[in-house]
Protein backbone atom coordinates (compact mmCIF):
# COMPACT_ATOMS: atom_id res chain seq x y z
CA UNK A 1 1.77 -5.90 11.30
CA UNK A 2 0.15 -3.73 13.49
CA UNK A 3 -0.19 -0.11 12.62
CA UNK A 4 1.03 2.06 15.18
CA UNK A 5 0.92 5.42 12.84
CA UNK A 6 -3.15 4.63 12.80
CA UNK A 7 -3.91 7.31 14.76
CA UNK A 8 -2.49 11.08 15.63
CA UNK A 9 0.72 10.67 17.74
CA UNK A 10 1.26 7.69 16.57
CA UNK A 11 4.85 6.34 15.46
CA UNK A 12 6.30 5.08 12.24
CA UNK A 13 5.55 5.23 8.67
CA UNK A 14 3.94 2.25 6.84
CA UNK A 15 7.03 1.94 4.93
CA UNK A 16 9.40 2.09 8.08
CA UNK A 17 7.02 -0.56 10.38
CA UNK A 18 6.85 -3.53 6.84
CA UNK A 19 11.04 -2.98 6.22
CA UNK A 20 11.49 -3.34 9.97
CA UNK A 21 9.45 -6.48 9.32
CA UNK A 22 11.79 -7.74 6.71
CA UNK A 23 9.68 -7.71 3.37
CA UNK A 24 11.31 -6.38 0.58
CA UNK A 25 8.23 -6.41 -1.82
CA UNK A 26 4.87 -4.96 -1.44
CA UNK A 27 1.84 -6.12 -3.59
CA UNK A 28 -1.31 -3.55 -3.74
CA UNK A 29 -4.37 -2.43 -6.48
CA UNK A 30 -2.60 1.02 -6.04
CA UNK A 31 -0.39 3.57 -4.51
CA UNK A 32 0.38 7.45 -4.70
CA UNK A 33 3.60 8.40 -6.23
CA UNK A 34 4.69 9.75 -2.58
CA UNK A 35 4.03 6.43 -1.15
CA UNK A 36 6.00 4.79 -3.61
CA UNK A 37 8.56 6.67 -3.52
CA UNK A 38 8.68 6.07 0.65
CA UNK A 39 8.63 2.60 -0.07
CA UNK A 40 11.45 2.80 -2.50
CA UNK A 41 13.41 5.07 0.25
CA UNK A 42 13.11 1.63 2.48
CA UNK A 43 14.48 -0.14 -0.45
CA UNK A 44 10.80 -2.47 -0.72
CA UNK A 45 9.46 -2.54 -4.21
CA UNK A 46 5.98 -1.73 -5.23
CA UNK A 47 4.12 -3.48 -7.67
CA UNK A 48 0.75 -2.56 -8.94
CA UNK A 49 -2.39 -3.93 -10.07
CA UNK A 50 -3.09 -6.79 -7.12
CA UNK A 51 -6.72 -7.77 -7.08
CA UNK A 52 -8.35 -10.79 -5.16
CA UNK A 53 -7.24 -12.41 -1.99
CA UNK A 54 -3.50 -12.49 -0.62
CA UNK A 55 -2.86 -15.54 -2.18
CA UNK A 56 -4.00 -14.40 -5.62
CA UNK A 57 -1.69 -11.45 -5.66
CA UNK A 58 1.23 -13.75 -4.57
CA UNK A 59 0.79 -15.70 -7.39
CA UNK A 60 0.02 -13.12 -10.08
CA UNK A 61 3.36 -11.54 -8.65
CA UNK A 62 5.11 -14.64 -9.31
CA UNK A 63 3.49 -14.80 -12.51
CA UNK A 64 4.93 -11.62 -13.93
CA UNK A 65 1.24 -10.34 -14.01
CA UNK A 66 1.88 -7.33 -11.63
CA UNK A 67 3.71 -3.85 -13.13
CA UNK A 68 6.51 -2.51 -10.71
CA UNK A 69 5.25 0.88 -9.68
CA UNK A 70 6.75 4.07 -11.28
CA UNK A 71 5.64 7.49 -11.50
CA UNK A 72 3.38 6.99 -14.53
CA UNK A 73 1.61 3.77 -13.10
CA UNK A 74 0.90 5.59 -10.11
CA UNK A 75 -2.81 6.48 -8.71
CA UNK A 76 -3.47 10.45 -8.85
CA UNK A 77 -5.68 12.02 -6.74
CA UNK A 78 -6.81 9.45 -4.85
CA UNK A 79 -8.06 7.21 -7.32
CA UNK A 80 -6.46 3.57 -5.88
């Protein structure tokens, strides 16, 4: 997906530009609680804890290995 919010003046959130794209999930090491909760506002789950390549996070997803993100899980202060 390209990022057209890279730079300033750019359009659309993260969270807007991946729902557009259809995905309803997203996998990652680590999110804010404000990101989350944009994500959430585009009805896309979070899940934290992804390591590894892609494919790895994929399957510990489907594995149950990955914790749905909630205010508690969630990296503070820049830490993910």
């Amino acid at each position: 997906i390209r990022n057209t919010s890279e730079h300033m003046g750019g359009t659309g959130l993260p969270p807007e530009l991946i729902s557009a794209k259809g995905a309803h999930v997203m996998l990652t090491g680590g999110l804010g609680p404000k990101a989350v909760k944009m994500f959430e506002g585009y009805g896309i789950e979070v899940f934290v804890g992804a390591t590894g390549t892609v494919r790895d996070a994929i399957s510990d997803w489907k594995e149950g290995y990955l914790e749905e993100a909630t205010d508690k899980n969630a990296c503070r202060e820049h830490r993910h």
